[in-house]
Every structure is written in structure tokens, then in C-alpha cells.
PDB file of N, CA and C in Angstrom:
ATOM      1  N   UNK A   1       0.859  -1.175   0.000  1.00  0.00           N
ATOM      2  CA  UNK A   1       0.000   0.000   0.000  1.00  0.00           C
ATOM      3  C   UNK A   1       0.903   1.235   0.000  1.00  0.00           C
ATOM      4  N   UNK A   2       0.933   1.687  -1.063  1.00  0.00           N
ATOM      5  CA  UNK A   2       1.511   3.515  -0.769  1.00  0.00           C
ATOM      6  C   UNK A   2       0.767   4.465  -0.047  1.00  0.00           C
ATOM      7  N   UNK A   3       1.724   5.560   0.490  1.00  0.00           N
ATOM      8  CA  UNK A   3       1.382   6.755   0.952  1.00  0.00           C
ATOM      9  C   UNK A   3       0.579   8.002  -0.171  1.00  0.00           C
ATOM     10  N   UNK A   4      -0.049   8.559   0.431  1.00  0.00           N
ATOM     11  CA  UNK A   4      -0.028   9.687  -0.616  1.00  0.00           C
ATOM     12  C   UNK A   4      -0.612  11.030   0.396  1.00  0.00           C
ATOM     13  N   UNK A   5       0.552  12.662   0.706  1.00  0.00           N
ATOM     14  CA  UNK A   5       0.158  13.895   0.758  1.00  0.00           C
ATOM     15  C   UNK A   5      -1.330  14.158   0.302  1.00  0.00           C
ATOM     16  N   UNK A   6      -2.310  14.654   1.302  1.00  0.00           N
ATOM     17  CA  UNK A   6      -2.875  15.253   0.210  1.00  0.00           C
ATOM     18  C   UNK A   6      -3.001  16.842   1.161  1.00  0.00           C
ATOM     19  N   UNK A   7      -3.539  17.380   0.134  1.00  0.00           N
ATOM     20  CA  UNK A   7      -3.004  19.065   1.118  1.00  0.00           C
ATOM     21  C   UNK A   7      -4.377  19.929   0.262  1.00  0.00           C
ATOM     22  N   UNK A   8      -4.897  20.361   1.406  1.00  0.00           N
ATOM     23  CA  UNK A   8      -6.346  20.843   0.797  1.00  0.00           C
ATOM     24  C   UNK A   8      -5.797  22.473   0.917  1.00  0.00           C
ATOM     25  N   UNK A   9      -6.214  23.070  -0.313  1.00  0.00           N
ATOM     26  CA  UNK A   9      -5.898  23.923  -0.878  1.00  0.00           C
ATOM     27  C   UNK A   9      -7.097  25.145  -1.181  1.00  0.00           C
ATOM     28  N   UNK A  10      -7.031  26.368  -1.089  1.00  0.00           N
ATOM     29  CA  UNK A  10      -8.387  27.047  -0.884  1.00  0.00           C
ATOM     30  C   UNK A  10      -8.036  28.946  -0.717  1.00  0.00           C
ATOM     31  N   UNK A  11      -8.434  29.306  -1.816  1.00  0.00           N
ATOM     32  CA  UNK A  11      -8.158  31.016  -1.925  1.00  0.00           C
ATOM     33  C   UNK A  11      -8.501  31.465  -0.506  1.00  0.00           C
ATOM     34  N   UNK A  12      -7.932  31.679   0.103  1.00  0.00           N
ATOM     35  CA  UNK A  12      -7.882  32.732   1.361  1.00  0.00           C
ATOM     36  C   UNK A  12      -8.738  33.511   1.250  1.00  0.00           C
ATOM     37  N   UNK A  13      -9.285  34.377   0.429  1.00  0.00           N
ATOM     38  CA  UNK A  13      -9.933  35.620   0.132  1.00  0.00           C
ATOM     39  C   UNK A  13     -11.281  34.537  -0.086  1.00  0.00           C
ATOM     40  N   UNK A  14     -11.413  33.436  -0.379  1.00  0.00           N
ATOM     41  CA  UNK A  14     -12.981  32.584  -0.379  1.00  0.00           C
ATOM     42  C   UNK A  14     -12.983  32.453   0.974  1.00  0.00           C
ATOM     43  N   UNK A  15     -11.824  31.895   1.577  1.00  0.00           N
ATOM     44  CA  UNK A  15     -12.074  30.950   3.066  1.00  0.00           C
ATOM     45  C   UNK A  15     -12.481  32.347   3.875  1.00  0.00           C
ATOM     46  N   UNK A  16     -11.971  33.248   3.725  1.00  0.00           N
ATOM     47  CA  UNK A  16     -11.914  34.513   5.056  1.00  0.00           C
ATOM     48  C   UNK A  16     -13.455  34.859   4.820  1.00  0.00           C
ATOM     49  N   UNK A  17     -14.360  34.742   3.009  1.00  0.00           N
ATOM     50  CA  UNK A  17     -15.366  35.203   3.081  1.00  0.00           C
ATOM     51  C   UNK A  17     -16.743  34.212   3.568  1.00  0.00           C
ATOM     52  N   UNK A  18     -16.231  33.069   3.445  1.00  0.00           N
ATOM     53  CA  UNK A  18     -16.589  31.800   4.380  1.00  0.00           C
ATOM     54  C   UNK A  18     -17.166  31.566   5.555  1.00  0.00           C
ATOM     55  N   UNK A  19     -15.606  31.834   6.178  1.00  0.00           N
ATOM     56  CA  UNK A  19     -15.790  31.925   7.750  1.00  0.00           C
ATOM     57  C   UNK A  19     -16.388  33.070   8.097  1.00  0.00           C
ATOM     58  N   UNK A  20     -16.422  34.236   7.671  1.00  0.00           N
ATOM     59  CA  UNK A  20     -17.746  35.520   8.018  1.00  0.00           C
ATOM     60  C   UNK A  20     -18.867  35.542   7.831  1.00  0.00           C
ATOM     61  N   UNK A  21     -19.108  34.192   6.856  1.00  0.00           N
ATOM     62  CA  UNK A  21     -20.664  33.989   6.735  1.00  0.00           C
ATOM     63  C   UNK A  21     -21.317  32.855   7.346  1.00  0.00           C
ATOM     64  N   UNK A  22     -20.233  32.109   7.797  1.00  0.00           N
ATOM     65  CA  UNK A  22     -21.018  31.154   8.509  1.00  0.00           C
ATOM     66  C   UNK A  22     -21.569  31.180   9.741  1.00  0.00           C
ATOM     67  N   UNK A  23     -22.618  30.700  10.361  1.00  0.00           N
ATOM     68  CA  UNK A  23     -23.202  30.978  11.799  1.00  0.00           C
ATOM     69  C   UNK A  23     -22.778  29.792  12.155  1.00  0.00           C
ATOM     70  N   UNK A  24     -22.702  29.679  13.493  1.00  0.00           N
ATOM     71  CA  UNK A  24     -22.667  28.263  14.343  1.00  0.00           C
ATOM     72  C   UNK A  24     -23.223  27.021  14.141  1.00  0.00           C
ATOM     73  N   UNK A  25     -24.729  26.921  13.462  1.00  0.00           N
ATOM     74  CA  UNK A  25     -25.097  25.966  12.655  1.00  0.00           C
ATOM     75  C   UNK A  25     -24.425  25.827  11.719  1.00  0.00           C
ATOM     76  N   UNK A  26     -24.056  26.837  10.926  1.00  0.00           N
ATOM     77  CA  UNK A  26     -23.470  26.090   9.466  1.00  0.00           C
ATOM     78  C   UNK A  26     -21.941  25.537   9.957  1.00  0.00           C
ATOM     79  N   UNK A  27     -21.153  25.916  10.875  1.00  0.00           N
ATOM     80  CA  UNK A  27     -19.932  25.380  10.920  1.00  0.00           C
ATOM     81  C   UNK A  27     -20.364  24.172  11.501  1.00  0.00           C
ATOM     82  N   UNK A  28     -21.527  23.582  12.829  1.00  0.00           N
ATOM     83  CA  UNK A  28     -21.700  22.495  12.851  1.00  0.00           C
ATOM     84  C   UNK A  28     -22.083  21.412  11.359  1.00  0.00           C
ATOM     85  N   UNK A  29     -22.677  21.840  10.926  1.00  0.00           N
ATOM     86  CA  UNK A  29     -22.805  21.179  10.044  1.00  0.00           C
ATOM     87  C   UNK A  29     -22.436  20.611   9.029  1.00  0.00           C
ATOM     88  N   UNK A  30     -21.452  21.806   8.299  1.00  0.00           N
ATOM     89  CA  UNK A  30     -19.726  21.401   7.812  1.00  0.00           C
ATOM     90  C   UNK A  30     -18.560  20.268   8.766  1.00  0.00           C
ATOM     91  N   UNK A  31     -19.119  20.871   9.738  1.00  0.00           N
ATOM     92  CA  UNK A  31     -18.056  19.670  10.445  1.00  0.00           C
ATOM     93  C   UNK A  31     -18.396  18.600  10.759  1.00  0.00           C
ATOM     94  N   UNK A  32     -20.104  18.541  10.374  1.00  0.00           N
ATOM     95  CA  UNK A  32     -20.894  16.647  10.655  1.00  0.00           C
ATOM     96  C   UNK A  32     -20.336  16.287   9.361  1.00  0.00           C
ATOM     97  N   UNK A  33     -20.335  16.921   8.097  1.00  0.00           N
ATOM     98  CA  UNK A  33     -20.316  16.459   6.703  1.00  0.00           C
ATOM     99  C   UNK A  33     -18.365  16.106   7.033  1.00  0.00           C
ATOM    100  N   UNK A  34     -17.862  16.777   7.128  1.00  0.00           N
ATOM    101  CA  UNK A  34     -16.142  16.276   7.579  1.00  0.00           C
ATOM    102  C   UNK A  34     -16.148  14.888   8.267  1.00  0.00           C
ATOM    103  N   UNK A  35     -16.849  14.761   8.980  1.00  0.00           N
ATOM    104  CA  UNK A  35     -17.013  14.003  10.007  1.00  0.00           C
ATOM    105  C   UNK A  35     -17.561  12.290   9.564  1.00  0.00           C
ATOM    106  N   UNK A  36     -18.403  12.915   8.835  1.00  0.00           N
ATOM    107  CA  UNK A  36     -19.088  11.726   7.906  1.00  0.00           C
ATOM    108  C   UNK A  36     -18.167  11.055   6.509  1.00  0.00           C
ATOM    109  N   UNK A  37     -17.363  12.181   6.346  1.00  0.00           N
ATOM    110  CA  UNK A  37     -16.747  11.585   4.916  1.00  0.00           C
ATOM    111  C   UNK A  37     -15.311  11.065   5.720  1.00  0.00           C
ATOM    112  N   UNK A  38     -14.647  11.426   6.573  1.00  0.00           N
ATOM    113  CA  UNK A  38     -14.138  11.084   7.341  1.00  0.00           C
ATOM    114  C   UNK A  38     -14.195   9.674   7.825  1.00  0.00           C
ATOM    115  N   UNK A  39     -15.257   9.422   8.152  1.00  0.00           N
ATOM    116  CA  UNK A  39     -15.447   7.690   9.204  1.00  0.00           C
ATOM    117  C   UNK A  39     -16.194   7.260   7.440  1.00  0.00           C
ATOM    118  N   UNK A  40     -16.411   7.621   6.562  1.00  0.00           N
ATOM    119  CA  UNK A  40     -16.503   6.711   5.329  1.00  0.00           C
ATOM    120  C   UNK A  40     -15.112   6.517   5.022  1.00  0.00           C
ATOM    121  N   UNK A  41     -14.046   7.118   5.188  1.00  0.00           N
ATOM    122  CA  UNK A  41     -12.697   6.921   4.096  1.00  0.00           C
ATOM    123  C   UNK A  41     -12.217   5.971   5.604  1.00  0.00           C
ATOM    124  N   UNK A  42     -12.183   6.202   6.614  1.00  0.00           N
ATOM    125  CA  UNK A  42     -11.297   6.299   7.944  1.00  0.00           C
ATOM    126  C   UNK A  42     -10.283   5.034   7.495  1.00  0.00           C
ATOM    127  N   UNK A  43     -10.747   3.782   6.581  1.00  0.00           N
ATOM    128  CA  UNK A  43      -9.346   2.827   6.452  1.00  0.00           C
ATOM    129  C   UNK A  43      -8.708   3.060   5.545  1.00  0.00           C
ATOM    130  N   UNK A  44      -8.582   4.265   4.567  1.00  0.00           N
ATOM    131  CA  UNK A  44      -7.574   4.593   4.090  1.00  0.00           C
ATOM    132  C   UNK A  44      -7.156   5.977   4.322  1.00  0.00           C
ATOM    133  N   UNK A  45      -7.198   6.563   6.205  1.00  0.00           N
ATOM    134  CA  UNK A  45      -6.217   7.369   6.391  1.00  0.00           C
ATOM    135  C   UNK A  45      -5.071   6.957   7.376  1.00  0.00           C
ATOM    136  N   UNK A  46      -3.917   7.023   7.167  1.00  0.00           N
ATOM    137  CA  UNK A  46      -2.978   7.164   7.564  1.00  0.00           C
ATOM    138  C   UNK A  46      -2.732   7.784   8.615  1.00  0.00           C
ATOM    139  N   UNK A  47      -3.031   8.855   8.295  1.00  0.00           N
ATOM    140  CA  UNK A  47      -3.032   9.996   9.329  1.00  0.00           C
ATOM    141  C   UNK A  47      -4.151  10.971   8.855  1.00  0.00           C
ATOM    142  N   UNK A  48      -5.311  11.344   9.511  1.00  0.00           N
ATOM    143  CA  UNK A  48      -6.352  11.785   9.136  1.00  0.00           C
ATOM    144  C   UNK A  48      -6.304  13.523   8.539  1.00  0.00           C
ATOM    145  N   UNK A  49      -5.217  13.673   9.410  1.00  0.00           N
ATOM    146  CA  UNK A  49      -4.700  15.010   9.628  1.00  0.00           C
ATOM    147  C   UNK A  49      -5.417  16.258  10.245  1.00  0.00           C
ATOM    148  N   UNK A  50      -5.055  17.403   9.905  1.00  0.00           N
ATOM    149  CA  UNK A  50      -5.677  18.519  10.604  1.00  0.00           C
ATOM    150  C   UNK A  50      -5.603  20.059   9.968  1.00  0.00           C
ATOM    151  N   UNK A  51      -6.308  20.908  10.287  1.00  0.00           N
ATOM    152  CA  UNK A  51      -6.336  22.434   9.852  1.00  0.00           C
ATOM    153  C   UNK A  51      -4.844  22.628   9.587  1.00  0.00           C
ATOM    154  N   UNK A  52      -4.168  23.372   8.480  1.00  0.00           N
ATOM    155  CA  UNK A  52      -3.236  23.983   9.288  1.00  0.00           C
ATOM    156  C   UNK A  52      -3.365  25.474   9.531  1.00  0.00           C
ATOM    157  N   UNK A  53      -1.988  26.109  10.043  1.00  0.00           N
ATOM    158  CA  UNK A  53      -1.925  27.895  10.568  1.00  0.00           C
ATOM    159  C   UNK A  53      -1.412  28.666   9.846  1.00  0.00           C
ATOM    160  N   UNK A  54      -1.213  29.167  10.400  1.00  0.00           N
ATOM    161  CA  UNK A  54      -0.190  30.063   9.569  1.00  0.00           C
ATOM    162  C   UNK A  54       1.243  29.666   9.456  1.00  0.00           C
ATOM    163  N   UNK A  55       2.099  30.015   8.504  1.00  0.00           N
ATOM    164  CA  UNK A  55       3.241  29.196   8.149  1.00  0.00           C
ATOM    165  C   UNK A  55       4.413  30.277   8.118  1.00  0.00           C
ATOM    166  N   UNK A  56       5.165  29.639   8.801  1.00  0.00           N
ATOM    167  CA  UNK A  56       7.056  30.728   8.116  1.00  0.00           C
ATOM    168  C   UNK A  56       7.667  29.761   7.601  1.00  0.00           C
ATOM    169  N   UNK A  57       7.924  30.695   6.634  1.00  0.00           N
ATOM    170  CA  UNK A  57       9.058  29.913   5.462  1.00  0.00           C
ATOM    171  C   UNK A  57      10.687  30.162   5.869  1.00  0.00           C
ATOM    172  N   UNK A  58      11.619  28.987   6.096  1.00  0.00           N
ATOM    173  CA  UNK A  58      12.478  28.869   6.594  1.00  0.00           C
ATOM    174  C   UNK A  58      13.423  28.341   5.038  1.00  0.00           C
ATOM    175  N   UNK A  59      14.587  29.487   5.147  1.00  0.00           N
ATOM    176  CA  UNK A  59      15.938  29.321   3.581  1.00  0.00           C
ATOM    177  C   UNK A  59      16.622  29.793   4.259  1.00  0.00           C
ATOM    178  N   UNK A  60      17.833  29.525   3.850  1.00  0.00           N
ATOM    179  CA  UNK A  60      19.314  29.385   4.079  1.00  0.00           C
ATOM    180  C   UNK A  60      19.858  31.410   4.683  1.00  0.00           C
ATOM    181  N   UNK A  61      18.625  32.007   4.296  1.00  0.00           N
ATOM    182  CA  UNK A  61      18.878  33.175   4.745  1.00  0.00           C
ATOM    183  C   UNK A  61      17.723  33.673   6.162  1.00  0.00           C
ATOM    184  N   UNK A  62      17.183  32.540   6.128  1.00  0.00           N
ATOM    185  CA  UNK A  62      16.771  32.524   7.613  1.00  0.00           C
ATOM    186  C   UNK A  62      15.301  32.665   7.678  1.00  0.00           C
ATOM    187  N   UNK A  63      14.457  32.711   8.290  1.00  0.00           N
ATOM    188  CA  UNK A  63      12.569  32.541   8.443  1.00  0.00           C
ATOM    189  C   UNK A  63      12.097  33.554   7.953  1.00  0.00           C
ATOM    190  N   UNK A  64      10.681  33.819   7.597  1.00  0.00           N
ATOM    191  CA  UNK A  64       9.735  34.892   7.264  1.00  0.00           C
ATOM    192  C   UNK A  64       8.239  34.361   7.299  1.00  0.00           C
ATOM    193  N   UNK A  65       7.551  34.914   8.064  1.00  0.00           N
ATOM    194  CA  UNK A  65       6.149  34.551   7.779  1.00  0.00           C
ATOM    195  C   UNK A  65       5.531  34.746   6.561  1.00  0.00           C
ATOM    196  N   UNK A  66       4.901  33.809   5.904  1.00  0.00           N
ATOM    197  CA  UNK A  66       4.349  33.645   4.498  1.00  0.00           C
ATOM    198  C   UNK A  66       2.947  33.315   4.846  1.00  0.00           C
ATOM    199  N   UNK A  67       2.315  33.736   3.786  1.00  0.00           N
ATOM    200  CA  UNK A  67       0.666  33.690   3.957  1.00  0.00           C
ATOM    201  C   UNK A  67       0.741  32.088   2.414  1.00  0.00           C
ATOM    202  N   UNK A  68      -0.041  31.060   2.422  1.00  0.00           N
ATOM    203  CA  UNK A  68      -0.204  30.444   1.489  1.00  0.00           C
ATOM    204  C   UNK A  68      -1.579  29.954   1.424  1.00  0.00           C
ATOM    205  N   UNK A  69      -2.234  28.848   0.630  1.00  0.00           N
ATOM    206  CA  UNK A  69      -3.729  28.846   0.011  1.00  0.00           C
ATOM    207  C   UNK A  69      -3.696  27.214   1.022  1.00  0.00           C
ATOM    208  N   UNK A  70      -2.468  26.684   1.844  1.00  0.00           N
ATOM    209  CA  UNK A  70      -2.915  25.166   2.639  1.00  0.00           C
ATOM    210  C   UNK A  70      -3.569  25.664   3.665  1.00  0.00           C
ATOM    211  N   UNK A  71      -5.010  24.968   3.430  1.00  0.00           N
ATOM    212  CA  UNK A  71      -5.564  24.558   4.371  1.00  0.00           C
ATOM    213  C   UNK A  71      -5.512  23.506   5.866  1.00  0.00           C
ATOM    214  N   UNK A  72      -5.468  22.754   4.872  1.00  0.00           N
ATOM    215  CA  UNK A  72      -4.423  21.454   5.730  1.00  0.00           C
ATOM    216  C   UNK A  72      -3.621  20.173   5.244  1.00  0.00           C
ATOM    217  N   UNK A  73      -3.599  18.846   5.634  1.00  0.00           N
ATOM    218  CA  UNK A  73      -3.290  17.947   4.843  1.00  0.00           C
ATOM    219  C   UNK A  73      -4.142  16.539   5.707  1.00  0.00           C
ATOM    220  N   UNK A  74      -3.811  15.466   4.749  1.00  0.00           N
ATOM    221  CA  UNK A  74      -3.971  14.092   5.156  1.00  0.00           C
ATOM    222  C   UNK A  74      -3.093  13.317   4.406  1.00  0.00           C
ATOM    223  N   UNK A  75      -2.858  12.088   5.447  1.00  0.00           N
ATOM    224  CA  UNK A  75      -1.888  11.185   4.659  1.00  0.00           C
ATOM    225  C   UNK A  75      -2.878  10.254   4.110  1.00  0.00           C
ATOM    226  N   UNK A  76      -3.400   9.447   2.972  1.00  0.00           N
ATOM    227  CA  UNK A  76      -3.773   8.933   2.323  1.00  0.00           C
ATOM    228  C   UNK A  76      -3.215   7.257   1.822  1.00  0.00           C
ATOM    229  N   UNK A  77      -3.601   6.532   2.939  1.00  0.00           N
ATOM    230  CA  UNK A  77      -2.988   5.164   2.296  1.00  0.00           C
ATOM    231  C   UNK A  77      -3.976   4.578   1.323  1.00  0.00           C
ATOM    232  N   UNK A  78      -3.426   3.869  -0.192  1.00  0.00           N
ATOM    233  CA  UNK A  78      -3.850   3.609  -1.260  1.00  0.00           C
ATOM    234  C   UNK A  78      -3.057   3.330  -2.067  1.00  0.00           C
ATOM    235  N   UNK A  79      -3.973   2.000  -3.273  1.00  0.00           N
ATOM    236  CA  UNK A  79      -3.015   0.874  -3.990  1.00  0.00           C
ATOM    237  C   UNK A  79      -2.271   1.889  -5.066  1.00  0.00           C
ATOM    238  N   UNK A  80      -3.132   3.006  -5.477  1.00  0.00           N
ATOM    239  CA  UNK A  80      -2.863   3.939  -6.721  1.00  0.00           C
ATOM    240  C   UNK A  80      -2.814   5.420  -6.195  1.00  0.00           C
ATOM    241  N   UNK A  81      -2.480   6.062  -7.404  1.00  0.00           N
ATOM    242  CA  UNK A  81      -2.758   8.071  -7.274  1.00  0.00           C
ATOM    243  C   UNK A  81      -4.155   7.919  -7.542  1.00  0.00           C
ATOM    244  N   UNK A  82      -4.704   6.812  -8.614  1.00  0.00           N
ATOM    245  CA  UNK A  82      -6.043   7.177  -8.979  1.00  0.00           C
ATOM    246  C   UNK A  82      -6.881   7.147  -7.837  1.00  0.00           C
ATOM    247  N   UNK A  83      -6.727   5.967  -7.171  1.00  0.00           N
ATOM    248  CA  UNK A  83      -7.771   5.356  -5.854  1.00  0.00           C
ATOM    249  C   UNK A  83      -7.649   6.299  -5.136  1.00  0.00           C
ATOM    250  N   UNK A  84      -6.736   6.942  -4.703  1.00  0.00           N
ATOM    251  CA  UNK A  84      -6.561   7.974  -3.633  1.00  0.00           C
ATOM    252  C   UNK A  84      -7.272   9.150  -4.295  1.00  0.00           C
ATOM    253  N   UNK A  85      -7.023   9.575  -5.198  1.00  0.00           N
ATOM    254  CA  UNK A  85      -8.182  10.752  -5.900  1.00  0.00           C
ATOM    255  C   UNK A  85      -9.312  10.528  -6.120  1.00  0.00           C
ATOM    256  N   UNK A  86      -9.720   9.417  -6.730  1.00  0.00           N
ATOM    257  CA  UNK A  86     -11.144   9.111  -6.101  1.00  0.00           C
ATOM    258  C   UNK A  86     -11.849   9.278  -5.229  1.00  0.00           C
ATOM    259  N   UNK A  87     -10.988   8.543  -4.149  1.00  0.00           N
ATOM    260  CA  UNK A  87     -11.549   8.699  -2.709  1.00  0.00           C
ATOM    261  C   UNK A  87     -12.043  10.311  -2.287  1.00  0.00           C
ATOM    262  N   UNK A  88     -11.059  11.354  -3.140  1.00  0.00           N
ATOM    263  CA  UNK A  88     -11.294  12.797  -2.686  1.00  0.00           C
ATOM    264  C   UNK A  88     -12.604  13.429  -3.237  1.00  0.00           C
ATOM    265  N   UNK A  89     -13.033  12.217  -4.103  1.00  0.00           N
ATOM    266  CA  UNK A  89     -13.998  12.930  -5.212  1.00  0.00           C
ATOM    267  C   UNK A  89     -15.375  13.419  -4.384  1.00  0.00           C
ATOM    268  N   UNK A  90     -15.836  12.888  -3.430  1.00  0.00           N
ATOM    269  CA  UNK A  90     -16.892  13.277  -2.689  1.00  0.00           C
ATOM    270  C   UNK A  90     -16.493  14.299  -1.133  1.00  0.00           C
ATOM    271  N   UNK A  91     -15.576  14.440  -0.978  1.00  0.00           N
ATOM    272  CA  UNK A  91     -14.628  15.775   0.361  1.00  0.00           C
ATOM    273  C   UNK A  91     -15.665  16.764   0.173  1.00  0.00           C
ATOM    274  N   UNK A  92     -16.233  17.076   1.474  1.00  0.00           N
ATOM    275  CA  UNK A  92     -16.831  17.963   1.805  1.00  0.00           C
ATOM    276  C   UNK A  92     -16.001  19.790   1.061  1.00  0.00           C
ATOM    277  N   UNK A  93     -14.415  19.611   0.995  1.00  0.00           N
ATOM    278  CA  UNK A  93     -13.945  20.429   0.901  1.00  0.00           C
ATOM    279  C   UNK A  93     -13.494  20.763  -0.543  1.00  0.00           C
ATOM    280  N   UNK A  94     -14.460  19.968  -1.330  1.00  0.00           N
ATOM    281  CA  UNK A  94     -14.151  20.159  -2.396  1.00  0.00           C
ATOM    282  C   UNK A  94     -15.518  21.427  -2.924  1.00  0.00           C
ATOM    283  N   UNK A  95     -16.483  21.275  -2.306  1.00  0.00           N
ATOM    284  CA  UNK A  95     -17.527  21.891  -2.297  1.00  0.00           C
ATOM    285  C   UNK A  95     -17.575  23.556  -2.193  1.00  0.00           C
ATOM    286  N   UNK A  96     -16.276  24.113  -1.300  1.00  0.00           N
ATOM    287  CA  UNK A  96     -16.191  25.585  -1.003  1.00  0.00           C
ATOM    288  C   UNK A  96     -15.653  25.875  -2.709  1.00  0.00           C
ATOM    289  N   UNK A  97     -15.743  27.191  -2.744  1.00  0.00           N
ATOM    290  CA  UNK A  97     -15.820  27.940  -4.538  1.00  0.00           C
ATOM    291  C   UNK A  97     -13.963  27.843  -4.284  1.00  0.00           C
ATOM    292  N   UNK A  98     -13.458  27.734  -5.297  1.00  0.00           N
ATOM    293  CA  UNK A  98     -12.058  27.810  -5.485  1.00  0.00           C
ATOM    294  C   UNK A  98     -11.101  26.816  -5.401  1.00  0.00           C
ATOM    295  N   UNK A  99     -12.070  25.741  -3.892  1.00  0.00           N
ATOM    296  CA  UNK A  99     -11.003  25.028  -3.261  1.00  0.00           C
ATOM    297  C   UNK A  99     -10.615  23.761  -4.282  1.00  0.00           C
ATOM    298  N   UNK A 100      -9.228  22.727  -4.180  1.00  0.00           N
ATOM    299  CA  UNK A 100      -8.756  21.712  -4.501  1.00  0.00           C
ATOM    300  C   UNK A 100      -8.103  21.186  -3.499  1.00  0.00           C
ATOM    301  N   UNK A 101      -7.528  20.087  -3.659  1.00  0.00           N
ATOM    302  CA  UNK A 101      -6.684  19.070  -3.220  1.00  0.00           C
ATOM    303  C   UNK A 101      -5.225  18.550  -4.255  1.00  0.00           C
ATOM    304  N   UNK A 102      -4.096  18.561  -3.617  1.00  0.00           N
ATOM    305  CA  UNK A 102      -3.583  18.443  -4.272  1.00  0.00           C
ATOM    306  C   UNK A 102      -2.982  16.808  -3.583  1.00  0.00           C
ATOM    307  N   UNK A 103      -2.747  15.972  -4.343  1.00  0.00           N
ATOM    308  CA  UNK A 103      -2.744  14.631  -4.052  1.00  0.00           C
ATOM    309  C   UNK A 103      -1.157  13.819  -4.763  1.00  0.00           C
ATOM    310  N   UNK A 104      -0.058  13.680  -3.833  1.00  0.00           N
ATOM    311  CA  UNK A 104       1.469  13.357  -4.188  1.00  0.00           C
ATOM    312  C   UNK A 104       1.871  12.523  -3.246  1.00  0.00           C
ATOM    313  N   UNK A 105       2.505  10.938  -3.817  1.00  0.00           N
ATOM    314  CA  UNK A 105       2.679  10.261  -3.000  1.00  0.00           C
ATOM    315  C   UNK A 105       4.166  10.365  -2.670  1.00  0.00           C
ATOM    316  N   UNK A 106       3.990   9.539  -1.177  1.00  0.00           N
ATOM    317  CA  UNK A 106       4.968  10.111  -0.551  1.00  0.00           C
ATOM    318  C   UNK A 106       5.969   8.556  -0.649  1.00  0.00           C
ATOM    319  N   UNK A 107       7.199   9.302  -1.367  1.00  0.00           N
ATOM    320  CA  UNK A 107       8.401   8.339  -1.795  1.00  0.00           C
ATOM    321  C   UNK A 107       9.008   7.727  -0.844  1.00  0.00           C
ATOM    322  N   UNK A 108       9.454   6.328  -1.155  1.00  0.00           N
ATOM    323  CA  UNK A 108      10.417   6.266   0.345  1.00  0.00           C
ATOM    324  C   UNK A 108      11.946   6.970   0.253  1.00  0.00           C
ATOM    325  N   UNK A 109      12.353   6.602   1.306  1.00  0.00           N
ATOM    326  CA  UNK A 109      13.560   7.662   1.211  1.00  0.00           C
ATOM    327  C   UNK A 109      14.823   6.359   1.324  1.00  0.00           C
ATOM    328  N   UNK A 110      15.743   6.224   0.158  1.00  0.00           N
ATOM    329  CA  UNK A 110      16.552   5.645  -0.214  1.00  0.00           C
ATOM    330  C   UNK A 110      17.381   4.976   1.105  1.00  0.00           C
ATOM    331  N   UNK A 111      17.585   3.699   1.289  1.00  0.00           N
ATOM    332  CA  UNK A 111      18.938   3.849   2.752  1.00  0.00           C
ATOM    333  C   UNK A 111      17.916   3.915   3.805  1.00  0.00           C
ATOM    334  N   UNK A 112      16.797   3.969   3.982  1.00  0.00           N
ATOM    335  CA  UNK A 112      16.137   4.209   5.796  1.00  0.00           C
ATOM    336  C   UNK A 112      15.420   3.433   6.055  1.00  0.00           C
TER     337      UNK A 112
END
């Protein structure tokens, strides 16, 4: 079984107009639909994963806070890239205007 990244992806300027419109019902309810597609996939996550934050970008000339479009990620165990994209085809988070998934399996690392 391979690994596969997947890293949910989503214009900032949609998500910020998102989260200002949603009331407390609608975020419950987004998060039953997470929740549900979630315990449908649950034996092919790896690691289910989580939101992410805000990010600093760290180079050889040292950190800076960077704004980027990840939302979050999941690790994705699956026989193919296809099966694993499939599986994304029904994500609650595919549903917000803009958003994707970007889906890259994760190589082993030579020697470890």
C-alpha cells in the first residue's frame, strides 16, 4: 500500500469570506459532513490530519512569515494516485468555490 500527501488547498480571500458567513449551525454542520466523509474513508487514512496555521518559510537566509492557500493535509494510504483521488472525489472540501486538493505520494527515502 503507498502513501499519498494530500493538502487541501483554498483562496484565502474565499475561506476569510466563508468563515464571516457562517453561523454556528453552518460550521456544525460542515463539520458533521467532515465528520461523515471522514469515518466513510477512515481505512484509508494514515493519518487523518488537521487544519493547518499560519506558516514561516524557513531558507538558508533565515525565516519569514508567508501567507499560502494550505488549508491542511492528510496522509492517504492507497493501492494507486487514482484510488486515492477518487476517494477525494466526494470531500466535503471540495464543495467551497475555489477550493482543490492536491494529491502526491509520498516516496520512500533511499537507505532508511
Amino acid at each position: 500500500m503507498k502513501k499519498f500527501l494530500v493538502l487541501y488547498r483554498m483562496d484565502m480571500g474565499e475561506m476569510k469570506k466563508a468563515m464571516a458567513s457562517m453561523n454556528p449551525e453552518d460550521q456544525k454542520k460542515n463539520m458533521a459532513e467532515w465528520g461523515a466523509w471522514m469515518q466513510k474513508h477512515i481505512a484509508s487514512f494514515a493519518d487523518a490530519g488537521a487544519p493547518a496555521g499560519k506558516n514561516t518559510q524557513v531558507s538558508a537566509s533565515g525565516a519569514e512569515q508567508k501567507s499560502n492557500d494550505i488549508g491542511g493535509y492528510s496522509i492517504v494510504q492507497a493501492e494507486s494516485q487514482e484510488t486515492a483521488v477518487a476517494m477525494l472525489s466526494d470531500s466535503p472540501h471540495l464543495k467551497m468555490p475555489g477550493a482543490t486538493a492536491d494529491v502526491m505520494e509520498l516516496m520512500p527515502m533511499p537507505g532508511m
